[in-house]
C-alpha atoms as a PDB file:
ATOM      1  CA  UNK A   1       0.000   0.000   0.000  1.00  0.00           C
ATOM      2  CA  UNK A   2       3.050   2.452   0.105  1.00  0.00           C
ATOM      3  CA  UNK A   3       3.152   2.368  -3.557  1.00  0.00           C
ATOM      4  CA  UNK A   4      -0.189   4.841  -3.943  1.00  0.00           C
ATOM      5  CA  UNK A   5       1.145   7.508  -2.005  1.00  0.00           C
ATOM      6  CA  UNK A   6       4.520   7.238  -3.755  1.00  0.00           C
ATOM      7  CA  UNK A   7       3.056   7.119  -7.022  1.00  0.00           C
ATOM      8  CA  UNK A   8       0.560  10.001  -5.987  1.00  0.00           C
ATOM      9  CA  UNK A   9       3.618  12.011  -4.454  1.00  0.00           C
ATOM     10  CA  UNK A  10       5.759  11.907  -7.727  1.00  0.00           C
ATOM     11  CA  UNK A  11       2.247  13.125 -10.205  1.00  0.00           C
ATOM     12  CA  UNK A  12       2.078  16.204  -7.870  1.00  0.00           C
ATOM     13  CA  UNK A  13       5.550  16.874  -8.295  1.00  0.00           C
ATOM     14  CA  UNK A  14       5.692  16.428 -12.316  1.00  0.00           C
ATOM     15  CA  UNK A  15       2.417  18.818 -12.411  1.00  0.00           C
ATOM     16  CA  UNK A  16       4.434  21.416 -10.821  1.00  0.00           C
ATOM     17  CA  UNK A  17       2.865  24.841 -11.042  1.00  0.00           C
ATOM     18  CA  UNK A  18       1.583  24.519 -14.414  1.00  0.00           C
ATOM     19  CA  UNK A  19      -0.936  21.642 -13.504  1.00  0.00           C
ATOM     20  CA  UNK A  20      -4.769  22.119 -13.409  1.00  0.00           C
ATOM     21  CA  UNK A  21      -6.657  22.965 -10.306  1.00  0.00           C
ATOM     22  CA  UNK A  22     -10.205  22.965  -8.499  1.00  0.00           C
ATOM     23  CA  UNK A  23     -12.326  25.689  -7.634  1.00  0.00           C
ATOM     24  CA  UNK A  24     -12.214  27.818 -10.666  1.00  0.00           C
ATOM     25  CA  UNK A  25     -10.337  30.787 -10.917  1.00  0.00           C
ATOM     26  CA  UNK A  26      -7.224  31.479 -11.872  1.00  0.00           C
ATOM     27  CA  UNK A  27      -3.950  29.251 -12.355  1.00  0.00           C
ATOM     28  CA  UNK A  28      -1.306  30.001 -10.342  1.00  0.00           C
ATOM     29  CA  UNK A  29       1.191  32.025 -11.766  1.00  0.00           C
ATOM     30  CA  UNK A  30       3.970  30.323 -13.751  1.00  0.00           C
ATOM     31  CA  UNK A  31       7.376  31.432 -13.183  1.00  0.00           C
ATOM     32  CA  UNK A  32       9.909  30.216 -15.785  1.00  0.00           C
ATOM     33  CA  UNK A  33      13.377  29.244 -15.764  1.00  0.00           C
ATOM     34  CA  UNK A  34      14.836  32.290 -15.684  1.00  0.00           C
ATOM     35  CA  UNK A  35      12.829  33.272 -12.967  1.00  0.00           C
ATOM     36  CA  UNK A  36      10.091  35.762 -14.829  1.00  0.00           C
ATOM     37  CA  UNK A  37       6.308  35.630 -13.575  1.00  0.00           C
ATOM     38  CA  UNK A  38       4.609  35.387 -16.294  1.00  0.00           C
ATOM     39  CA  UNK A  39       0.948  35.902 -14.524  1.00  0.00           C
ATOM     40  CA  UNK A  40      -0.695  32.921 -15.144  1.00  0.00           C
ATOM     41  CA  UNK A  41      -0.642  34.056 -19.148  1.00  0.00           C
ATOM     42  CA  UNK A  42      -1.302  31.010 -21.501  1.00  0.00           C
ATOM     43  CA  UNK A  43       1.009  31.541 -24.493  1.00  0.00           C
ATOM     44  CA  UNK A  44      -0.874  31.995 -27.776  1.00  0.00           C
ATOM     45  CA  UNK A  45      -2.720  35.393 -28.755  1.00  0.00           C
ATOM     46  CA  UNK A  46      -3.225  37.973 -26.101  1.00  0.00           C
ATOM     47  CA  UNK A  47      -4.715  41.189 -25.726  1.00  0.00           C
ATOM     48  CA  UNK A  48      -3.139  44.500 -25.489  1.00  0.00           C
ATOM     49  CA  UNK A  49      -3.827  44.294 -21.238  1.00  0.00           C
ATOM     50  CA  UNK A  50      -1.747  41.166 -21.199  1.00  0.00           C
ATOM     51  CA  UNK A  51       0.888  42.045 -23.574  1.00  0.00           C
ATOM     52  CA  UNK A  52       1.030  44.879 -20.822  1.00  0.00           C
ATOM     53  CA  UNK A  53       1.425  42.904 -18.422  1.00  0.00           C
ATOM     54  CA  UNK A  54       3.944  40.803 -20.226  1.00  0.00           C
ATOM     55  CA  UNK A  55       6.044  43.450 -20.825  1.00  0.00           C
ATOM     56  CA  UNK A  56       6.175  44.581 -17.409  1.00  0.00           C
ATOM     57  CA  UNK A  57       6.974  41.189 -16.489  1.00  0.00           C
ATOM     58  CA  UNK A  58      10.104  41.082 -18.291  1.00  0.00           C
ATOM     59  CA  UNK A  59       9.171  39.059 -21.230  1.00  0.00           C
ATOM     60  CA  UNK A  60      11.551  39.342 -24.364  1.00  0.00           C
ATOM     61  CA  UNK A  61       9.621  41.668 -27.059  1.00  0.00           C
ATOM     62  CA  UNK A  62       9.829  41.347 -30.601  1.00  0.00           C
ATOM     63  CA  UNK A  63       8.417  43.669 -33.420  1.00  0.00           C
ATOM     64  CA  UNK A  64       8.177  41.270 -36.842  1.00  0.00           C
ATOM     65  CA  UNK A  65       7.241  44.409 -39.073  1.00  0.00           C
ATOM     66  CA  UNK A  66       9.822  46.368 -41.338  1.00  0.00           C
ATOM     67  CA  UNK A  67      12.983  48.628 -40.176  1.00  0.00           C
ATOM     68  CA  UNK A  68      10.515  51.791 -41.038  1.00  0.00           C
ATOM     69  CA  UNK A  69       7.620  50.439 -39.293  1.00  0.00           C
ATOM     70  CA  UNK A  70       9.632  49.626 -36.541  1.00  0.00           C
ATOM     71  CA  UNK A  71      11.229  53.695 -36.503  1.00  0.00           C
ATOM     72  CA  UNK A  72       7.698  54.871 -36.792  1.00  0.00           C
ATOM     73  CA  UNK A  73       6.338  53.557 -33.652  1.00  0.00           C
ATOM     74  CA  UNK A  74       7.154  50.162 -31.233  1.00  0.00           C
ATOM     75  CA  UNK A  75       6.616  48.809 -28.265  1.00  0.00           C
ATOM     76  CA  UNK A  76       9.341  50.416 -25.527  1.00  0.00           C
ATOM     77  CA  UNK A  77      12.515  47.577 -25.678  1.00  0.00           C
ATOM     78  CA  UNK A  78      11.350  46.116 -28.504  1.00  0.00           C
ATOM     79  CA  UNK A  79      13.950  44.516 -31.031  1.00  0.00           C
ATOM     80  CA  UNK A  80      13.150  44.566 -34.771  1.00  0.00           C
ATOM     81  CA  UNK A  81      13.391  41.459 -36.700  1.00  0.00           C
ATOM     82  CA  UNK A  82      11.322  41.583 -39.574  1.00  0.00           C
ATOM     83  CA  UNK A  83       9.478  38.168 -39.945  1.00  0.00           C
ATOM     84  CA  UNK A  84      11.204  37.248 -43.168  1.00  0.00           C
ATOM     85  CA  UNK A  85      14.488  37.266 -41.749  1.00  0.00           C
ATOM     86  CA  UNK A  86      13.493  35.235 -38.315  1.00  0.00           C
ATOM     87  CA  UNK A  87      14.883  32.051 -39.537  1.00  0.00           C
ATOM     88  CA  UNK A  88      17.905  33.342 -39.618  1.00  0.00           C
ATOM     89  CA  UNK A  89      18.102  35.970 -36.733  1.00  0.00           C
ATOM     90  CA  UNK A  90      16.327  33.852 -34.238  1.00  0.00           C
ATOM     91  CA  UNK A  91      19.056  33.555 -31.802  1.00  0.00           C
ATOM     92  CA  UNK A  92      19.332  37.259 -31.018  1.00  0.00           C
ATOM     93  CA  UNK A  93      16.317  36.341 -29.205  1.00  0.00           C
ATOM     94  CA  UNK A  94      17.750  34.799 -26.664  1.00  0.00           C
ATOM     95  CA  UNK A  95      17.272  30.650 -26.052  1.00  0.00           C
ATOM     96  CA  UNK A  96      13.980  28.896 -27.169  1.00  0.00           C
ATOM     97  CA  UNK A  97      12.965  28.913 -23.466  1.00  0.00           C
ATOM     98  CA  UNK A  98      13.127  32.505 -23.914  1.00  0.00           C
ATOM     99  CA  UNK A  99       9.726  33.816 -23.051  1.00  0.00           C
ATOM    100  CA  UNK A 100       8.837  36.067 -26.136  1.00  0.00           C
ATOM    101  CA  UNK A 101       5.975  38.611 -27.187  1.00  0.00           C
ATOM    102  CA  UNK A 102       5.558  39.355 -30.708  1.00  0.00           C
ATOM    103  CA  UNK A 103       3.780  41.570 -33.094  1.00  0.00           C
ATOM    104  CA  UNK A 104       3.377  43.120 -36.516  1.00  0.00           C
ATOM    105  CA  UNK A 105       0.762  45.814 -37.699  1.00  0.00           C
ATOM    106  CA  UNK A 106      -2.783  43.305 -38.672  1.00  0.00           C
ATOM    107  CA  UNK A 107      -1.258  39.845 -36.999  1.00  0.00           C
ATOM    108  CA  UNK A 108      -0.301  37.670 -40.440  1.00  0.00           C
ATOM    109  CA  UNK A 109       3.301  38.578 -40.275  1.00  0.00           C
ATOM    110  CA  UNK A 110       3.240  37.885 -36.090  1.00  0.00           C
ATOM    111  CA  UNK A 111       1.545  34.345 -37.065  1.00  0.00           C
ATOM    112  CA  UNK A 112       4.148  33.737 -39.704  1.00  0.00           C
ATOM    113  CA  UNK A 113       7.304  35.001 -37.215  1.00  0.00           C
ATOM    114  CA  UNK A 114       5.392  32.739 -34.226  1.00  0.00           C
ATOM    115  CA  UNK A 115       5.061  29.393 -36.602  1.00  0.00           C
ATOM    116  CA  UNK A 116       8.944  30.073 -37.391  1.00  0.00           C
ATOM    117  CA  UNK A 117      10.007  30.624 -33.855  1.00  0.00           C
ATOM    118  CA  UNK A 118       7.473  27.246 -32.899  1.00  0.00           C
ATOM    119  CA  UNK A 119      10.133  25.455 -35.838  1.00  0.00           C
ATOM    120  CA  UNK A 120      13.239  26.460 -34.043  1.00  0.00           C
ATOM    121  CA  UNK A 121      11.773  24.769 -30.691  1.00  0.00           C
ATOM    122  CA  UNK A 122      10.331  28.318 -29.000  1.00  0.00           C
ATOM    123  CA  UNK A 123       7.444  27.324 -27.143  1.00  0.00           C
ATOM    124  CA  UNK A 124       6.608  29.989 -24.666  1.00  0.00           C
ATOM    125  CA  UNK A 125       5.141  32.809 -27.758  1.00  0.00           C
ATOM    126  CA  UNK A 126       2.469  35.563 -26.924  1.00  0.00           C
ATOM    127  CA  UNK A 127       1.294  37.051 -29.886  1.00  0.00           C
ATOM    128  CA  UNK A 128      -0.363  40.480 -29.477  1.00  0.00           C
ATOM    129  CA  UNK A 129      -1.017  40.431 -33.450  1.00  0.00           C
ATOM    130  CA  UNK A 130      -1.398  43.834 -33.568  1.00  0.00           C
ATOM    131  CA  UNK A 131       1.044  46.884 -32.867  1.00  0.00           C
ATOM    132  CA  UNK A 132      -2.014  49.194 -32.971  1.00  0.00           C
ATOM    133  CA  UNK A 133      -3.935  47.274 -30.414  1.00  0.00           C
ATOM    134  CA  UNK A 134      -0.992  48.501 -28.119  1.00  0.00           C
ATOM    135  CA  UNK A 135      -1.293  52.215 -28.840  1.00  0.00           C
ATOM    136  CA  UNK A 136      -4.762  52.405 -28.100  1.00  0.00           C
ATOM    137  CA  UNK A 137      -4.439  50.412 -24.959  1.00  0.00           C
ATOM    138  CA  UNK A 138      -1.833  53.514 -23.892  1.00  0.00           C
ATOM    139  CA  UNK A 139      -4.573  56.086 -24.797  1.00  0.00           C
ATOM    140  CA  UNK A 140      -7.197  54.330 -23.394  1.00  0.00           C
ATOM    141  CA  UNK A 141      -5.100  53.782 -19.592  1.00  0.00           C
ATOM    142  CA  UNK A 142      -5.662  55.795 -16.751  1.00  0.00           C
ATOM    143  CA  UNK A 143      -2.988  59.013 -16.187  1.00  0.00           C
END
C-alpha cells in the first residue's frame, strides 16, 4: 500500500505549477526558468492588457514588421526582426525557453514570425497580433 502515495507524491511533483486545479479561478502564476512571472498568461494570442502585463513582467519583445515600421512607432525595448528574416536571426532572441511577445501591424506577419520561432523549438510565444492594439491600450489607460 506504500506504492499509492509514492506514485501520488511523484504526479504532484511532475504537475508542478503549471498543472490544473479545483475551484475555478485562476492558475497560479507560472514562473519560468529564468525566474520571470509570467501571470498565469497562456502563451498563444493575447490582448493588449496582457501584452502589458507581459512586458512589465520582463518578457523578451519582438516587433516582426519592417525597419521603417519599426522607426515609426514600437513597443518600448522592442527589437526589430522583420518576420522574413526570423529564420535566420532567431538567436538574437535569446534561447527557445526565452519567453517572447511578438507583433506586426494586422497579426499575419506575427503568425508567420510565431510558426517560425514554434520550428526552431520556441514554445513559450504571446502574440499580441497587432502593434495598434498597443497604442490604443496607452490612450485608453488611466494618467
Amino acid at each position: 500500500m506504500k506504492i499509492l502515495p509514492t506514485i501520488l507524491a511523484a504526479l504532484t511533483v511532475a504537475a508542478g505549477p503549471f498543472h490544473a486545479h479545483a475551484g475555478g479561478g485562476k492558475a497560479p502564476a507560472a514562473t519560468s526558468s529564468d525566474g520571470l512571472a509570467l501571470a498565469g498568461i497562456p502563451p498563444g494570442v493575447v490582448d493588449a492588457s496582457s501584452a502589458r502585463t507581459l512586458v512589465a513582467a520582463g518578457v523578451k519583445v519582438v516587433d516582426v514588421r519592417t525597419p521603417a515600421e519599426f522607426a515609426a512607432g514600437h513597443v518600448p525595448g522592442a527589437l526589430n526582426i522583420p518576420f522574413d528574416e526570423m529564420a535566420r536571426r532567431h538567436g538574437e532572441i535569446g534561447p527557445p525557453s526565452t519567453p517572447i511577445l511578438i507583433y506586426c501591424r494586422t497579426g499575419h506577419r506575427s503568425g508567420i514570425a510565431g510558426q517560425t520561432l514554434r520550428e526552431k523549438g520556441f514554445t513559450r510565444i504571446f502574440d499580441l497580433k497587432a502593434y495598434d492594439l498597443w497604442v490604443r491600450s496607452q490612450a485608453a489607460a488611466p494618467r
